[in-house]
C-alpha atoms as a PDB file:
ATOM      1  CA  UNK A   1      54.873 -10.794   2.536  1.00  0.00           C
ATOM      2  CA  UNK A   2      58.607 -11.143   3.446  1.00  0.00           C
ATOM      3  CA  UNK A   3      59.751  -7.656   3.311  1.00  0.00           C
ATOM      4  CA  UNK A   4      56.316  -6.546   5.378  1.00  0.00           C
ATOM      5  CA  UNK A   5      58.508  -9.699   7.979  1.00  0.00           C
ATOM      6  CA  UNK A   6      61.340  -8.315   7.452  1.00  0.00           C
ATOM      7  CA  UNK A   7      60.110  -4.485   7.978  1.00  0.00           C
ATOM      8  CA  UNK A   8      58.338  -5.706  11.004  1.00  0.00           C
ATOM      9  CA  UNK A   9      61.189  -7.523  12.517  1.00  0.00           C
ATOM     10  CA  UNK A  10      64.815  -6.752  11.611  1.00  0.00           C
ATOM     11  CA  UNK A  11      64.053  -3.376  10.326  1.00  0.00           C
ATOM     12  CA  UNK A  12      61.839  -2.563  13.353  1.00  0.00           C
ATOM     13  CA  UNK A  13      64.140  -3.570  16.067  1.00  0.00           C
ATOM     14  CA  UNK A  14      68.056  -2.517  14.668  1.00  0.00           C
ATOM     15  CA  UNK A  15      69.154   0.347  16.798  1.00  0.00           C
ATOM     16  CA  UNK A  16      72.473   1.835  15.601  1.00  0.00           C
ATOM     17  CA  UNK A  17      74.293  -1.748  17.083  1.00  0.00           C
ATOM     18  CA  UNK A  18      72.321  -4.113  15.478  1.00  0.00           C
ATOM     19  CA  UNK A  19      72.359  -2.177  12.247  1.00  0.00           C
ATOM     20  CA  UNK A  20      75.901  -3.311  11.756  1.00  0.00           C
ATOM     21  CA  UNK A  21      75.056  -6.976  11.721  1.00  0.00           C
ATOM     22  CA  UNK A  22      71.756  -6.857  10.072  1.00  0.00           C
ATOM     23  CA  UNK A  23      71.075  -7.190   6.719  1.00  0.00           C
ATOM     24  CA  UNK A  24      70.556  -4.007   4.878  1.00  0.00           C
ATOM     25  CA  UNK A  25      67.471  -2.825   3.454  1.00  0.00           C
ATOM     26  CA  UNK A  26      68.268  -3.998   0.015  1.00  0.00           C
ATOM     27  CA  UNK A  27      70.084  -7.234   0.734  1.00  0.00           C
ATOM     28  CA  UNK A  28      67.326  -8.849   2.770  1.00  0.00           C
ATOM     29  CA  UNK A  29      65.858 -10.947   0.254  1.00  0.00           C
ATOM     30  CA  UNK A  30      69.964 -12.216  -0.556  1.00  0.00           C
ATOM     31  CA  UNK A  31      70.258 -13.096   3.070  1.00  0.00           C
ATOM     32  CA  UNK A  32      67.509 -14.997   4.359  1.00  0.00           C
ATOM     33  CA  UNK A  33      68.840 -16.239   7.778  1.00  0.00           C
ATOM     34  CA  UNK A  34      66.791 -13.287   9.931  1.00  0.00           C
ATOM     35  CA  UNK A  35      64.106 -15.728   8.821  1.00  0.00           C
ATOM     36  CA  UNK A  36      65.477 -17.812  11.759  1.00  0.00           C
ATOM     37  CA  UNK A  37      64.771 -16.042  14.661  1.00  0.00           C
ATOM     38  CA  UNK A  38      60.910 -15.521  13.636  1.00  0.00           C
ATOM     39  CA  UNK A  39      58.489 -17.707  15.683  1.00  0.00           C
ATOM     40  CA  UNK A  40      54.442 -17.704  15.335  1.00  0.00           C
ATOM     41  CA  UNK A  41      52.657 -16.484  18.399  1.00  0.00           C
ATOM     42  CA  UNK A  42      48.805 -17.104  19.330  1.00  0.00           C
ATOM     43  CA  UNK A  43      46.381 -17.710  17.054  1.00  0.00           C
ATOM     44  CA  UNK A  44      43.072 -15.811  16.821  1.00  0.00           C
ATOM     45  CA  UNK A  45      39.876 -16.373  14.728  1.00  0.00           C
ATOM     46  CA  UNK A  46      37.992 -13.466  13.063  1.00  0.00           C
ATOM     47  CA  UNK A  47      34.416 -12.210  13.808  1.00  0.00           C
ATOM     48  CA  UNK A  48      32.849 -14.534  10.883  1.00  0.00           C
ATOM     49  CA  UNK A  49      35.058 -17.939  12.070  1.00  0.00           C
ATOM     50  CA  UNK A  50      36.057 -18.118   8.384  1.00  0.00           C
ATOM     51  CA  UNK A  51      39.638 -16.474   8.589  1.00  0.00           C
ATOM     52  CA  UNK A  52      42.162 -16.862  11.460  1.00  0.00           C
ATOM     53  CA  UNK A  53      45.459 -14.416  12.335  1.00  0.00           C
ATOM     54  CA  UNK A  54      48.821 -15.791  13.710  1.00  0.00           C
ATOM     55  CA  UNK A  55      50.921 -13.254  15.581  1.00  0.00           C
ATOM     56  CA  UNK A  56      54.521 -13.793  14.484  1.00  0.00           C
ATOM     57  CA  UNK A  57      57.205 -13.053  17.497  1.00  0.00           C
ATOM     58  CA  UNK A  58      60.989 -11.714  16.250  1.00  0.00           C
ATOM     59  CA  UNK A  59      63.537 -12.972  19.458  1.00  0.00           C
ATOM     60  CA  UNK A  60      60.424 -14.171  21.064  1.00  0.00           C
ATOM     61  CA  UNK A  61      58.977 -10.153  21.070  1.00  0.00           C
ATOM     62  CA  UNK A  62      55.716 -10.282  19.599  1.00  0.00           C
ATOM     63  CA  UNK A  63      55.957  -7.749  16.500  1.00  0.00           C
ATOM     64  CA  UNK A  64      53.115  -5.601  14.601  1.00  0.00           C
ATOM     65  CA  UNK A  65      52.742  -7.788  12.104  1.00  0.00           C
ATOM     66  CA  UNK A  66      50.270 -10.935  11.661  1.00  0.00           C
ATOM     67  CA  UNK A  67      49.790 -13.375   9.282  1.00  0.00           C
ATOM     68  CA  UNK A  68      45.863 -13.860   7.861  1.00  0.00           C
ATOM     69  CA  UNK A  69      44.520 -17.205   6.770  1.00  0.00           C
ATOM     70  CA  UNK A  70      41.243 -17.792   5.081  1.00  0.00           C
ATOM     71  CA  UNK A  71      39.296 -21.420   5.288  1.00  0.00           C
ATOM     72  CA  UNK A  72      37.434 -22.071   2.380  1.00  0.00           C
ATOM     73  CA  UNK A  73      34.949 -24.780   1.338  1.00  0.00           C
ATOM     74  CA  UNK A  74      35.639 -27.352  -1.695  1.00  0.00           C
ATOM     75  CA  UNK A  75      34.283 -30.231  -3.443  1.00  0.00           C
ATOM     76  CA  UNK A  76      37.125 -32.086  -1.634  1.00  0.00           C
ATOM     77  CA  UNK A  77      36.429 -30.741   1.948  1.00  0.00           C
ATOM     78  CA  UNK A  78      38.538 -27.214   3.581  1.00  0.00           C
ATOM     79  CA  UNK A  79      41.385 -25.848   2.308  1.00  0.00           C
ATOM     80  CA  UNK A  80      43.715 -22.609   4.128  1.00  0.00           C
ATOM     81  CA  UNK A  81      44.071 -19.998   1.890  1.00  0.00           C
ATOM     82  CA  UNK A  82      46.567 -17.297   2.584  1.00  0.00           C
ATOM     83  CA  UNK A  83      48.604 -15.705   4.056  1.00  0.00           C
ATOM     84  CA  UNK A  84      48.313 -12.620   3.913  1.00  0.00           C
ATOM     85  CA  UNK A  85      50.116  -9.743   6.213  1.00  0.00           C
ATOM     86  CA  UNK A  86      48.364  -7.534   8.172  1.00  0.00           C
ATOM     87  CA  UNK A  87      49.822  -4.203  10.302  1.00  0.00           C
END
């Protein structure tokens, strides 16, 4: 799930600038701190109201990735499941 974050985000947005400060494609799980400047967006519900999406935003630019949640029934009430990342 992080590097499909990271692909979406840092990865997605260096241009030949940015490259030079961001971490590189190997190194991103060593330096987490590009973890900082993601946010979570709008939430949306699925078509069966038993799974919801959360748009994640990199410097507050909402990016092609999503994160997928599932609620599921228990003895003990609802629990989220998840997430999961969707393109």
């Amino acid at each position: 799930m992080l590097k499909s974050l990271w692909a979406g985000s840092v990865g997605a947005s260096a241009d030949a600038e940015e490259a030079s400060c961001s971490p590189a494609a190997d190194a991103w799980e060593r330096d987490l701190s590009w973890l900082c400047e993601l946010d979570l967006g709008d939430f949306n519900w699925g078509r069966t109201d038993s799974h919801f999406y959360a748009e994640v935003t990199y410097r507050a630019q909402v990016i092609e990735v999503s994160l997928g949640f599932w609620i599921k029934p228990t003895d003990a009430g609802w629990v989220v499941a998840g997430p999961s990342t969707l393109w």
